[in-house]
C-alpha atoms as a PDB file:
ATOM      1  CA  UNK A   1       7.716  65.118  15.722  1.00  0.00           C
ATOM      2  CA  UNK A   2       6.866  61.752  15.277  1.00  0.00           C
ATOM      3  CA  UNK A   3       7.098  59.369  18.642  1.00  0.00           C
ATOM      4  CA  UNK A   4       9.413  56.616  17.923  1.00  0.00           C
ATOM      5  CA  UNK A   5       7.418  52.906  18.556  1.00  0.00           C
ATOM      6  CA  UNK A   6       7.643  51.448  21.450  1.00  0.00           C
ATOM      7  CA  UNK A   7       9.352  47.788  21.840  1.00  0.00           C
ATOM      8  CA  UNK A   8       6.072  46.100  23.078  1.00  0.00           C
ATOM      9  CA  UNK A   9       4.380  46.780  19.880  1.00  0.00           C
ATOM     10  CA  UNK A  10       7.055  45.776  17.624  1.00  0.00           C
ATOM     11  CA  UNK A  11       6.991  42.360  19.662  1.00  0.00           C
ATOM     12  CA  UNK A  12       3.171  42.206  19.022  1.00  0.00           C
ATOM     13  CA  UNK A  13       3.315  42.925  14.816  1.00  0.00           C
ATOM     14  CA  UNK A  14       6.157  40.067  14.452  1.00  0.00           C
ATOM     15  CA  UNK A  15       3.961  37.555  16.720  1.00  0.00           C
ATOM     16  CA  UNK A  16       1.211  38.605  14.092  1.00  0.00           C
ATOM     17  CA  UNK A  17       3.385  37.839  11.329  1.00  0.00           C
ATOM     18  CA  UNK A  18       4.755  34.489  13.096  1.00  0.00           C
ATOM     19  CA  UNK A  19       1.256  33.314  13.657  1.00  0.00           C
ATOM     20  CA  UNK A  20       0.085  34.224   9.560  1.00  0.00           C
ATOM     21  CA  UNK A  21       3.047  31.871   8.589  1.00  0.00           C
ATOM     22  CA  UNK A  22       2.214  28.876  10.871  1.00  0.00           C
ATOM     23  CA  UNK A  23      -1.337  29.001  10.723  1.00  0.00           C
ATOM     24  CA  UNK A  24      -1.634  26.869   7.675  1.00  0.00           C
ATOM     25  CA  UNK A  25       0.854  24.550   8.610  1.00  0.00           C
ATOM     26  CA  UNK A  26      -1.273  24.229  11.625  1.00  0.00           C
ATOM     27  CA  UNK A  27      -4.187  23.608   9.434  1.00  0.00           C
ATOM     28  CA  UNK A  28      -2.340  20.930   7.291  1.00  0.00           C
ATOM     29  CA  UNK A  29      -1.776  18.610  10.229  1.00  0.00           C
ATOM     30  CA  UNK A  30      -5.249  19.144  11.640  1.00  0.00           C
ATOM     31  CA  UNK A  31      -6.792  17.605   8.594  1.00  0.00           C
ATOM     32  CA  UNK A  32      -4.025  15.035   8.782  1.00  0.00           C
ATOM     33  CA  UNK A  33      -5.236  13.787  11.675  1.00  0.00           C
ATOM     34  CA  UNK A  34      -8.531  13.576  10.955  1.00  0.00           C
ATOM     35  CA  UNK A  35      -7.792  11.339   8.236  1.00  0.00           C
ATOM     36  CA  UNK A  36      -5.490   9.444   9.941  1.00  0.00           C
ATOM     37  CA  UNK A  37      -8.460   8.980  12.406  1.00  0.00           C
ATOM     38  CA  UNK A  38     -10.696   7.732   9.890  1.00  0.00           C
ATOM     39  CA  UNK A  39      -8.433   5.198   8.092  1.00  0.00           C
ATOM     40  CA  UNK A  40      -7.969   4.046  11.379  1.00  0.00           C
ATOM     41  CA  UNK A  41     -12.019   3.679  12.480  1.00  0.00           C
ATOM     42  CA  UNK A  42     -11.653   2.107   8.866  1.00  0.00           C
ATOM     43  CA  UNK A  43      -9.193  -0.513   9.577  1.00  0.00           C
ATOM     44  CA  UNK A  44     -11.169  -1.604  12.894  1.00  0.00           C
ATOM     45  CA  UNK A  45     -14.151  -2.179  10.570  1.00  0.00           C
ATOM     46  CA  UNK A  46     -11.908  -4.323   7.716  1.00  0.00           C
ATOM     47  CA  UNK A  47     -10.463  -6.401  10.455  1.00  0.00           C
ATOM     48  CA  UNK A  48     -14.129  -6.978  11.597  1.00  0.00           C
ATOM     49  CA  UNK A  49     -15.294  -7.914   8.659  1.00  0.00           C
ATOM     50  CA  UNK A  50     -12.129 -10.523   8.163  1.00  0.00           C
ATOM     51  CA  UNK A  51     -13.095 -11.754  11.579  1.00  0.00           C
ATOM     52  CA  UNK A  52     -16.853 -12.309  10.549  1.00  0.00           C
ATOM     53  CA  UNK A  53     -16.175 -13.604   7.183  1.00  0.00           C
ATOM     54  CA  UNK A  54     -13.735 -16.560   9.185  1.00  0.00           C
ATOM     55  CA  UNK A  55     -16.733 -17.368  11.348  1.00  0.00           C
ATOM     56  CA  UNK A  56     -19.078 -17.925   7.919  1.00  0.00           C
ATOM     57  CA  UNK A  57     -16.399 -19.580   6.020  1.00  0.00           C
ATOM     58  CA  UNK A  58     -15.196 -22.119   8.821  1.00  0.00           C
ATOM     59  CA  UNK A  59     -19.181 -22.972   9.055  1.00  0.00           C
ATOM     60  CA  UNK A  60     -20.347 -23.334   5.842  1.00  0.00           C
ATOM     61  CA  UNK A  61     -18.699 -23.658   1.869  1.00  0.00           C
ATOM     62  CA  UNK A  62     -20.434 -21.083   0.456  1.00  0.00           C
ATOM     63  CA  UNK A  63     -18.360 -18.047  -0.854  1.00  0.00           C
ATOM     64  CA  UNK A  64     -21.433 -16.075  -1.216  1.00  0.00           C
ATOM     65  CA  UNK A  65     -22.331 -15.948   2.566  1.00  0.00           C
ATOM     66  CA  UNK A  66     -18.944 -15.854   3.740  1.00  0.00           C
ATOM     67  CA  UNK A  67     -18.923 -12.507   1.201  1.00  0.00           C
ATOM     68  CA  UNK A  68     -22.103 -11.633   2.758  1.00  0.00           C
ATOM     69  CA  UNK A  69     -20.639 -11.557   6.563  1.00  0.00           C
ATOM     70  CA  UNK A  70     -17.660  -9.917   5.911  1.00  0.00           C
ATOM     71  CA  UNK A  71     -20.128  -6.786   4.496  1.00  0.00           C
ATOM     72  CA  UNK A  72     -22.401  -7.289   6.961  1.00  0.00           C
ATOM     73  CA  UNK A  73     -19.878  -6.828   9.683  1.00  0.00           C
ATOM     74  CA  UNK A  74     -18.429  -3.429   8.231  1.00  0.00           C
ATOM     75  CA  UNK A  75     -21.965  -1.651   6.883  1.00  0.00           C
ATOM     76  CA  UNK A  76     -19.866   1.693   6.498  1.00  0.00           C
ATOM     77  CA  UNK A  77     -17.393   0.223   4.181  1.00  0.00           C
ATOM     78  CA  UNK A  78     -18.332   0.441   0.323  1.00  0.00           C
ATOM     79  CA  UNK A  79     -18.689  -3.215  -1.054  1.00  0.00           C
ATOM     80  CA  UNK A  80     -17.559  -2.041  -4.308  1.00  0.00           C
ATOM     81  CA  UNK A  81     -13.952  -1.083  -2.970  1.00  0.00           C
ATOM     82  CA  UNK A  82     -13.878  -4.340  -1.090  1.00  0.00           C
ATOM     83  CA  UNK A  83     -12.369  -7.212  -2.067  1.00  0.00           C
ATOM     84  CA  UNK A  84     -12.868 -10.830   0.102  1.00  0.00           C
ATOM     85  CA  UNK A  85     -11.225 -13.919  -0.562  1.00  0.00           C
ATOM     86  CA  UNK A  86     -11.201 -17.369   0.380  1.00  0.00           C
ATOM     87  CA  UNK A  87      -8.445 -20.290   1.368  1.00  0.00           C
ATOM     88  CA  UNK A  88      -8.896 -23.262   2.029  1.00  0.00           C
ATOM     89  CA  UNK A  89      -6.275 -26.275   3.235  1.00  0.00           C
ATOM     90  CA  UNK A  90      -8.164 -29.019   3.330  1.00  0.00           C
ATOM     91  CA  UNK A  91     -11.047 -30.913   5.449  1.00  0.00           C
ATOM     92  CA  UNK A  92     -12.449 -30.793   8.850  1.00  0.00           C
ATOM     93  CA  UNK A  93     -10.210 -29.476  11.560  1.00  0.00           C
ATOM     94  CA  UNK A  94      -7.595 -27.819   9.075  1.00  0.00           C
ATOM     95  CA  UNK A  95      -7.671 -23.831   8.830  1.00  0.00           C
ATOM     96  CA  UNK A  96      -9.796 -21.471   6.804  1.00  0.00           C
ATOM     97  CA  UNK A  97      -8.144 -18.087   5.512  1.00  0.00           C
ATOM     98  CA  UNK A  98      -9.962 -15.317   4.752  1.00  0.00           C
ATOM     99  CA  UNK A  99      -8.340 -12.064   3.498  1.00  0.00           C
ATOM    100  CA  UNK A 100     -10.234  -8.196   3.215  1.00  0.00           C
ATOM    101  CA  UNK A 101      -9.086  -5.626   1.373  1.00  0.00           C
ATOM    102  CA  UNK A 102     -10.482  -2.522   1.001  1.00  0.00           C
ATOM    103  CA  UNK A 103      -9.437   0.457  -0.807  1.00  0.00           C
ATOM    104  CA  UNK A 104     -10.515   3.633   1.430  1.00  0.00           C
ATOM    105  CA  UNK A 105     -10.416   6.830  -0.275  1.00  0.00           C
ATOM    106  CA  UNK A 106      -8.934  10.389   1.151  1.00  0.00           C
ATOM    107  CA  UNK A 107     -12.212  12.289   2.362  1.00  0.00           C
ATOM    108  CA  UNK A 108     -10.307  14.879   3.710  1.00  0.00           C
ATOM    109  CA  UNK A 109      -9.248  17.962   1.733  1.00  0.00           C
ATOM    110  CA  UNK A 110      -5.605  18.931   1.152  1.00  0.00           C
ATOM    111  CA  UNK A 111      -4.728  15.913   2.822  1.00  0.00           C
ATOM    112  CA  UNK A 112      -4.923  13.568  -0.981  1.00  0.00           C
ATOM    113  CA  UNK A 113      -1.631  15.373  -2.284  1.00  0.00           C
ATOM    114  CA  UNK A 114       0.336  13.947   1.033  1.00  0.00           C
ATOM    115  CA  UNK A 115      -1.084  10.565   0.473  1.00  0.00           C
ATOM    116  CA  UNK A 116      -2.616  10.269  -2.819  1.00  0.00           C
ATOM    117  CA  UNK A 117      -6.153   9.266  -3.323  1.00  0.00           C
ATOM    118  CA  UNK A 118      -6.604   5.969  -1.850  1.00  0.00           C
ATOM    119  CA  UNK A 119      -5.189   3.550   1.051  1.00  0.00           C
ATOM    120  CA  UNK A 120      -5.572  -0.132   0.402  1.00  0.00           C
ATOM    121  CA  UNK A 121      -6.445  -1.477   4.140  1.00  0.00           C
ATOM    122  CA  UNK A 122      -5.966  -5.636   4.404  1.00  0.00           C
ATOM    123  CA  UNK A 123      -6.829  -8.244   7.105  1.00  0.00           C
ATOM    124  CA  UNK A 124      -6.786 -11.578   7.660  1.00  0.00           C
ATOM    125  CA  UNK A 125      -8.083 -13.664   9.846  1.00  0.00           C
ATOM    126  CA  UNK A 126      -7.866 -17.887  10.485  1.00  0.00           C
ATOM    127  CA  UNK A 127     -10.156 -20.217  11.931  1.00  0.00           C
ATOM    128  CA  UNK A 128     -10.633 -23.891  12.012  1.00  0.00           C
ATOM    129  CA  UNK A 129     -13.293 -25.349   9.806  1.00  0.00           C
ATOM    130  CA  UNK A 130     -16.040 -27.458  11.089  1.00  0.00           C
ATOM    131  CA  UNK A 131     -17.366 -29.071   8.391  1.00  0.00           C
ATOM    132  CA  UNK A 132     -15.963 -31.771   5.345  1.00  0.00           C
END
């Protein structure tokens, strides 16, 4: 005659079970974070590179070196997906405006169909120009 299971190892096959069906779940939000993590480091270096391009653009009135600091300042970033512009209100002592944006693609697996396949990350930073 068969001896009937005991309780304890009932418990341990459903934990099993339990465990199979949360695991990927589990997964899911690992790589979440990860990427969350990196459009994050990612940010820093776009807000960087705003801050750096303010500096060039409030010293001198060339677009081209202003461009040039902004990249400069974020060497990770790809210069293709970023975009850096200009404004200007007027002479001497009046405020320069320069905007990043950057469109940062999903490195990490599984995680594109939550967000899609790109971010677009902006900053902007003012300064006062010292030239004109």
């Amino acid at each position: 005659m068969p001896r009937p299971r005991s309780r304890r190892a009932c418990q341990n096959g459903s934990s099993t079970v339990e465990f199979a069906l949360v695991l990927p779940l589990l997964f899911v939000v690992s790589l979440a974070l990860i990427q969350v993590a990196l459009l994050g480091r990612d940010q820093l270096l776009v807000e960087a590179a705003a801050r750096a391009g303010a500096r060039a653009a409030a010293v001198a009135d060339d677009q081209t070196a202003v461009v040039g600091a902004a990249l400069r300042a974020a060497p990770t970033l790809d210069p293709a997906a970023t975009t850096v512009s200009t404004t200007r209100e007027g002479a001497r002592g009046s405020s320069v405006t320069v905007d990043v944006r950057f469109d940062d693609r999903i490195r990490v697996p599984f995680v594109d169909w939550l967000v899609g396949d790109a971010v677009e990350l902006h900053a902007t930073a003012v300064m006062r120009q010292e030239f004109g």
